[in-house]
Protein backbone atom coordinates (compact mmCIF):
# COMPACT_ATOMS: atom_id res chain seq x y z
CA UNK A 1 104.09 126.62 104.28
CA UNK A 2 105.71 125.95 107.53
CA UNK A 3 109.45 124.46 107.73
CA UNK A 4 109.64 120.94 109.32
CA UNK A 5 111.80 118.87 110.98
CA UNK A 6 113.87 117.48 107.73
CA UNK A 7 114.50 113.76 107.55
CA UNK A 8 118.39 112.72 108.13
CA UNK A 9 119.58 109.63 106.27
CA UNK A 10 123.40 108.83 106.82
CA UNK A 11 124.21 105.47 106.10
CA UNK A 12 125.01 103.60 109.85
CA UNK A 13 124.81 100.69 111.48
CA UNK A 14 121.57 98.33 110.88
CA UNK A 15 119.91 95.90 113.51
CA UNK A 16 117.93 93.67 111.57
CA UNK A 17 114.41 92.67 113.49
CA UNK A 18 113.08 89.71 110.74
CA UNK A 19 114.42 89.74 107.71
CA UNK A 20 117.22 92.63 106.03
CA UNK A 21 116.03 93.64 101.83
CA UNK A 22 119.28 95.53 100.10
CA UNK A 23 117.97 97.84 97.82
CA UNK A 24 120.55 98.99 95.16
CA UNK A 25 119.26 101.97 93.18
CA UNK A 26 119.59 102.24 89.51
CA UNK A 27 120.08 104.31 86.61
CA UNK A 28 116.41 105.11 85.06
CA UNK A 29 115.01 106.45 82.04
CA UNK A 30 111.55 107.60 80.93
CA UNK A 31 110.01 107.31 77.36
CA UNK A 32 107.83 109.13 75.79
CA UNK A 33 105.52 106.21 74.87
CA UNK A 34 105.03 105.57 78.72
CA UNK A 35 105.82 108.88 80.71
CA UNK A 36 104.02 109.00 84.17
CA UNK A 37 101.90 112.47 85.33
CA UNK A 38 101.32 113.48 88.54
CA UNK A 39 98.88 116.39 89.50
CA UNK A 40 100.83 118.08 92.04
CA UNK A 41 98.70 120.97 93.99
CA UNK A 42 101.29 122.40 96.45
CA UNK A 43 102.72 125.74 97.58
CA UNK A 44 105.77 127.13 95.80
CA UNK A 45 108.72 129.35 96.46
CA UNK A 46 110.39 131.90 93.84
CA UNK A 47 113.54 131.05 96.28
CA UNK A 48 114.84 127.68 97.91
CA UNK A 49 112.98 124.65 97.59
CA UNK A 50 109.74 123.69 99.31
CA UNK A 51 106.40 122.44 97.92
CA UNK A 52 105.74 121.99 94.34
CA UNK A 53 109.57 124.20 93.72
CA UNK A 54 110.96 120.99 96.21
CA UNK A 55 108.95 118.03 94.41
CA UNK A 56 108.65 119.21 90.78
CA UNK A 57 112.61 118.97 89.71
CA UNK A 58 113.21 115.73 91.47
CA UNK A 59 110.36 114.45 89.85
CA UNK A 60 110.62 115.63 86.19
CA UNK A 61 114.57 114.15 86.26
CA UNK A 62 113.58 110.95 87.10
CA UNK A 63 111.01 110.90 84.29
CA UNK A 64 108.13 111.58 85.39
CA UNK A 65 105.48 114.40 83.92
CA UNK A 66 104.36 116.77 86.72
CA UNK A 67 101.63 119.98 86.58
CA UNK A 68 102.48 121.81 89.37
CA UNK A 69 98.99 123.66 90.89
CA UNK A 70 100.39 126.47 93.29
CA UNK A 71 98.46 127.02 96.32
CA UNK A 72 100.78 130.07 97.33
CA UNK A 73 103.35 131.52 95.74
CA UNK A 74 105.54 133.03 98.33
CA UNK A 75 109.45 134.42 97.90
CA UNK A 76 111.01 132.08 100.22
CA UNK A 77 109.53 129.50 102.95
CA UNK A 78 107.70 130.30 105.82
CA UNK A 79 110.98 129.24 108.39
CA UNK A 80 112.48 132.53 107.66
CA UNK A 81 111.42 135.81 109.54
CA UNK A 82 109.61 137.14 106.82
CA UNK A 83 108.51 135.90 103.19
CA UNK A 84 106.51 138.02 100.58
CA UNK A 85 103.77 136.86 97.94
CA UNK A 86 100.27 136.20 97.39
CA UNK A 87 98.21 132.68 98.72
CA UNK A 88 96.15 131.92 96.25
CA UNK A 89 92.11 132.00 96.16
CA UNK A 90 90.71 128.07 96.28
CA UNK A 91 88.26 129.58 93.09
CA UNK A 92 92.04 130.04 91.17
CA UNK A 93 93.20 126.91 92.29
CA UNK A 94 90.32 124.80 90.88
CA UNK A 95 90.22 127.26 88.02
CA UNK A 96 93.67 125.64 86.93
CA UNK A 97 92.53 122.32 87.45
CA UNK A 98 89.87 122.48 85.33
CA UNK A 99 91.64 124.12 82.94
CA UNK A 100 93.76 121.10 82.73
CA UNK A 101 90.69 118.61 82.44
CA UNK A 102 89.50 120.87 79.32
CA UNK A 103 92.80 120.40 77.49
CA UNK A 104 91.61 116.33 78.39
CA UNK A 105 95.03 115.50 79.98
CA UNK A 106 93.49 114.47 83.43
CA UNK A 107 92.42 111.31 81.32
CA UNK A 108 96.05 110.41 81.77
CA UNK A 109 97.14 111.19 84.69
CA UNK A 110 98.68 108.75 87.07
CA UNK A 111 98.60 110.40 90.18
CA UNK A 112 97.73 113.45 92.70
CA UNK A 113 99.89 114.71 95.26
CA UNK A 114 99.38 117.59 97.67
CA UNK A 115 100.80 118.81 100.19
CA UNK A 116 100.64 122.20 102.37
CA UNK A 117 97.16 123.31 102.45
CA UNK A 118 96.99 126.97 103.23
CA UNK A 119 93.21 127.05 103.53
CA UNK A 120 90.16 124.53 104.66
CA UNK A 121 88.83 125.69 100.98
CA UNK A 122 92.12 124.51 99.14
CA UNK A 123 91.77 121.50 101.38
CA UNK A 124 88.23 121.21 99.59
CA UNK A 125 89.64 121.64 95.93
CA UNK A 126 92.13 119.30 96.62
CA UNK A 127 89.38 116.58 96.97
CA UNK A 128 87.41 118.04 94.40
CA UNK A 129 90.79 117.38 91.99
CA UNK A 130 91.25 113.65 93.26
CA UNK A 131 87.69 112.66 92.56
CA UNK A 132 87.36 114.67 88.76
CA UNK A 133 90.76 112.78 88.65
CA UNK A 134 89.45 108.98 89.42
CA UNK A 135 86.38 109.80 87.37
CA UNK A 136 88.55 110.49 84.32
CA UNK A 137 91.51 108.18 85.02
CA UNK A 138 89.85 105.53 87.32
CA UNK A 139 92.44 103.84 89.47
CA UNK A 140 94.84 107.09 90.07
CA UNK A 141 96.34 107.41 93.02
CA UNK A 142 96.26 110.10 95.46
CA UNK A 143 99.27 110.72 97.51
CA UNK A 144 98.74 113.59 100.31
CA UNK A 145 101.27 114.79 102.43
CA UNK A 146 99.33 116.03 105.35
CA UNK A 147 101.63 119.22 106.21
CA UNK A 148 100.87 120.14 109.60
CA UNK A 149 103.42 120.59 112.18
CA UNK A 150 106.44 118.81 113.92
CA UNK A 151 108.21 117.81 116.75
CA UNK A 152 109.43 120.59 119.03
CA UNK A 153 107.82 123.26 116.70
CA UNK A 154 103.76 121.95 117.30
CA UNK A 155 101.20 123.02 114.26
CA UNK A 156 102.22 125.44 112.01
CA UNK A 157 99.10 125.84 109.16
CA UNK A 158 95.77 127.59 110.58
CA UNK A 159 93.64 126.02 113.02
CA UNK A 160 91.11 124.63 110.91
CA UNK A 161 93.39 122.78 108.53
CA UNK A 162 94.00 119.78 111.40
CA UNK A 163 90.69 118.81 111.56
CA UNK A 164 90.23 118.63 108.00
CA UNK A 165 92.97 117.12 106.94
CA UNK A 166 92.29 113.97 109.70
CA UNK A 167 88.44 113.82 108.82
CA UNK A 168 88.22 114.28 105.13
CA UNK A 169 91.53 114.84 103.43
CA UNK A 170 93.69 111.92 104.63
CA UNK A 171 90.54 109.06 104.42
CA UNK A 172 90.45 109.90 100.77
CA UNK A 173 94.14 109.08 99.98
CA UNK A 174 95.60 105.67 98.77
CA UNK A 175 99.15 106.94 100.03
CA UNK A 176 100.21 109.22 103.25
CA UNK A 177 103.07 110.08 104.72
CA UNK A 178 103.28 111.90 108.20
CA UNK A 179 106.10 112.86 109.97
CA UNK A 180 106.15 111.25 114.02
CA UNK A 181 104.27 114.82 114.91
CA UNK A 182 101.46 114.52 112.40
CA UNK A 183 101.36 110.72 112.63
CA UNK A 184 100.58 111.05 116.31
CA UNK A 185 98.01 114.12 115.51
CA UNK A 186 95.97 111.96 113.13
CA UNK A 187 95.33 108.82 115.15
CA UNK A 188 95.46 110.17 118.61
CA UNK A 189 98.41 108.37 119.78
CA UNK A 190 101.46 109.29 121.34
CA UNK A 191 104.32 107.35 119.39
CA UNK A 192 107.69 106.90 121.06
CA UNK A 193 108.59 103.35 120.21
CA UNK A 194 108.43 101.38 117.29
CA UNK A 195 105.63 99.11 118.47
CA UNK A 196 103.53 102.45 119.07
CA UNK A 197 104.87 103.51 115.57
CA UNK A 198 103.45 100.67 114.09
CA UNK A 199 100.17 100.24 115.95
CA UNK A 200 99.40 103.98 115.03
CA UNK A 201 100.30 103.38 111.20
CA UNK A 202 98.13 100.38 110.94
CA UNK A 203 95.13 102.39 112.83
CA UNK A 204 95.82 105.20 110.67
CA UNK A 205 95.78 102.83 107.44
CA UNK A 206 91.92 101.08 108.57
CA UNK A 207 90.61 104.88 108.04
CA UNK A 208 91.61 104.44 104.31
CA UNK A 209 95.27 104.60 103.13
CA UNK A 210 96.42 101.63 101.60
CA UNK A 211 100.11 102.61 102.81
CA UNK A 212 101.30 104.74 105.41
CA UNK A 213 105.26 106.05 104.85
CA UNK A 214 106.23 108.37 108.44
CA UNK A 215 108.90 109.46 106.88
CA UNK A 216 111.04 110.84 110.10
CA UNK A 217 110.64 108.91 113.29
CA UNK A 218 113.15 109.72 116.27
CA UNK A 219 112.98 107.39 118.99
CA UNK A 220 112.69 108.62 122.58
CA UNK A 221 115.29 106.45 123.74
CA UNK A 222 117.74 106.77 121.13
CA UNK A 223 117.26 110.42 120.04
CA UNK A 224 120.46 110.26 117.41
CA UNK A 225 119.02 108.06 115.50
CA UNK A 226 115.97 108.83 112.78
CA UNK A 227 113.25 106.01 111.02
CA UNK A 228 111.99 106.10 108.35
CA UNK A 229 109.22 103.79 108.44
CA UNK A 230 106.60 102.03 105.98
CA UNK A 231 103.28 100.21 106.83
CA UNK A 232 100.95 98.46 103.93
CA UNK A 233 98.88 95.38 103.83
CA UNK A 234 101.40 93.17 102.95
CA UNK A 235 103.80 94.20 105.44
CA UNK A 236 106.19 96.17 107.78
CA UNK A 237 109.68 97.83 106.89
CA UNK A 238 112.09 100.55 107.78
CA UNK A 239 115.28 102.52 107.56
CA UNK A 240 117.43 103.65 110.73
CA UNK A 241 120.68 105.56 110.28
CA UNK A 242 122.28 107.90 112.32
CA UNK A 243 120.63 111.62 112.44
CA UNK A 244 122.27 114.66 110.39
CA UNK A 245 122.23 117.53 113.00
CA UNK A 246 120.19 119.91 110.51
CA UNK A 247 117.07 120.37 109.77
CA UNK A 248 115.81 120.53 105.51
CA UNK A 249 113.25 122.19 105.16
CA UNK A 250 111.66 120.77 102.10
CA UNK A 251 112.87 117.39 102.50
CA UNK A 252 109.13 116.13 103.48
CA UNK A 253 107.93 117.49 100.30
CA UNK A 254 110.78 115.59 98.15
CA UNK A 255 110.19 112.15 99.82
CA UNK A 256 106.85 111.70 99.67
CA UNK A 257 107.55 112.89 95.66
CA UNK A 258 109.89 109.66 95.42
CA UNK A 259 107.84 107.38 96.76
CA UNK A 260 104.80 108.22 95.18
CA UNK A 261 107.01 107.81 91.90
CA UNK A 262 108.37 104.78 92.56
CA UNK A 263 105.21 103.15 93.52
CA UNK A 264 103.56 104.42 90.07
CA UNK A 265 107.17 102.61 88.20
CA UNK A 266 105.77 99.42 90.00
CA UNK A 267 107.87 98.94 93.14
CA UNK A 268 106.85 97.07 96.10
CA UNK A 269 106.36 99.17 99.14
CA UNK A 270 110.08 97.52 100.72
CA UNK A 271 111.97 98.87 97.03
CA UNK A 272 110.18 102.21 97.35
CA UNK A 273 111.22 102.74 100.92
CA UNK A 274 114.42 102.03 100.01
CA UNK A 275 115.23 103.63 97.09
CA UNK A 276 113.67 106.74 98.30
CA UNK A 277 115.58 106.39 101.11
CA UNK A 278 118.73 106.31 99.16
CA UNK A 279 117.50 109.49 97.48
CA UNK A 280 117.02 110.93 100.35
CA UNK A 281 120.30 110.39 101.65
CA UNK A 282 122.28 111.33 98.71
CA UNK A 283 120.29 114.65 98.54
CA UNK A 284 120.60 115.28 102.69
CA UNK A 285 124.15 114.45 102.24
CA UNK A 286 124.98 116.72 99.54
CA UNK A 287 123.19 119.29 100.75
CA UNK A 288 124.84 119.19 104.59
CA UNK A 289 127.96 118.99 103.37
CA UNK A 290 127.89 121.85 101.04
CA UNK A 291 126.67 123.91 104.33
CA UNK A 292 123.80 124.91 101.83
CA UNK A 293 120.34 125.82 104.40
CA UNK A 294 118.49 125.41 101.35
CA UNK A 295 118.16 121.65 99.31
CA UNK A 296 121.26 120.91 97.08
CA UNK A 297 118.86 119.68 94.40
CA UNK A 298 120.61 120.65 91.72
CA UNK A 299 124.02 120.01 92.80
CA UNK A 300 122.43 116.21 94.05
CA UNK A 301 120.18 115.57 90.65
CA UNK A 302 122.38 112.85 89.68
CA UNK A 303 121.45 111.11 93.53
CA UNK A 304 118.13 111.49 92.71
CA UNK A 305 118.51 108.95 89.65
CA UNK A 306 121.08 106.40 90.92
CA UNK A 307 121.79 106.91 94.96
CA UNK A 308 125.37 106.70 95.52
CA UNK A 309 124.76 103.90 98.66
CA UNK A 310 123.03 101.35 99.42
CA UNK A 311 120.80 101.26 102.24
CA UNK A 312 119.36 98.02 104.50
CA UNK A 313 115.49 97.89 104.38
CA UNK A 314 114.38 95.54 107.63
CA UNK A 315 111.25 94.20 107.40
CA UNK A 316 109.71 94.20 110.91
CA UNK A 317 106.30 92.11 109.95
């Protein structure tokens, strides 16, 4: 798993396009009587925090039930010089899926997410998960984060992973969520305003998500600043706050975690995008100022449950 560009969330300045949603996070709680499960098929790390070892904390302290499936299990993220550990074989990765289905859990789960892919064959048993999932749970979501590449660093997975991932992979999700690199990748588009932003979510959206999130968008004309933007059927919305000069690796991997969770609580698509962009901040924040290189998630957990600001979510159309 590559390292990408991480998303930077300080709260700043807003300049409201239509209309301005504040989203104030609160405190929540899970029961058992009514505890969400996601399928989460990602890479992990034994240290740091990307993949399933970024998403699976956040997630489990805000209540939700995850089963992390590891598609590598490396020492340490691919953004160092040098990382140990095995990728594991797409026959072991659907081997732990179905041995999920036979303990007949899959009949209640709420969700899949995936993320880095190391493999076109993992790419395969990730679909192969999201349809055994519908057919036992009809209606689950499927939430893919379509790791690819970035700004300034280009691709980062093996060549054949692209193609896959625009042709097959992201047509079968309900939920994506691209950084400006991959979002421009998957449509064809170069994206460098907001109107191009837009136009490219909504083409990206009629090839079969219902919602698009590009979760770091950096303007061309006002580099030190950073979107995060949302596109659905019923509408248009985003974040913009200053940049934090750092790059999180892992921060991809947590955001599309918190929106995917928020959507299953019931959200609209303008709360989710807020609140995980409240998350986000209160996690980026915590993390740059400890000087940490690695995601402050534990120091931050108590962000991850009720953000510490409030953040301005404009609708745009």
């Amino acid at each position: 798993m590559g390292a990408r560009q991480g998303l930077s969330l300080p709260l700043g300045e807003f300049s409201p396009v239509s209309a301005v949603v504040v989203i104030r996070a609160g405190r929540r709680s899970g029961t058992l009587s009514g505890v969400t499960a996601i399928l989460s098929i990602q890479s992990a790390v034994a240290y740091g925090h990307a993949g399933n070892s970024a998403a699976t904390f956040p997630l489990m302290r805000m209540g939700v039930e995850v089963w992390p499936v590891l598609t590598v299990n490396f020492s340490n993220h691919t953004g160092y010089e040098s990382w140990r550990g095995p990728m594991i074989s797409a026959t072991d990765v659907s081997a732990v899926v179905r041995g999920i289905d036979e303990r007949g859990a899959l009949a209640r789960c709420d969700a899949v997410l995936s993320g880095y892919q190391g493999s076109a064959e993992i790419g395969q048993v990730v679909l192969d998960a999201v349809a055994l999932v519908r057919s036992r749970r009809p209606g689950a979501l499927y939430c893919c984060d379509p790791v690819m590449g970035d700004v300034g660093r280009g691709f980062f997975v093996r060549p054949e992973i692209p193609p896959m991932m625009r042709d097959l992979v992201v047509p079968a999700a309900d939920i994506v969520t691209p950084n400006q690199f991959e979002l421009e990748f998957l449509t064809d588009m170069a994206v460098t305003t907001l109107d191009e932003v837009l136009i490219a979510a909504r083409t990206l959206r009629a090839r079969g998500p219902r919602t698009v999130l590009v979760t770091s968008v950096v303007p061309a004309a006002d580099p030190g600043h950073v979107s995060m933007i949302a596109v659905a059927e019923e509408g248009c919305w985003s974040v913009t706050t200053p940049a934090i000069p750092q790059t999180f690796t892992g921060a991809g991997d947590v955001t599309a975690a918190t929106f995917l969770a928020n959507v299953l609580r019931g959200t609209d698509v303008a709360g989710a995008l807020g609140e995980t962009a409240a998350v986000m901040y209160g996690l980026l924040s915590v993390t740059h100022t400890s000087g940490r290189t690695e995601l402050a998630l534990v120091e931050s957990q108590d962000e991850l449950l009720a953000p510490s600001r409030r953040l301005q979510v404009t609708r745009l159309g």
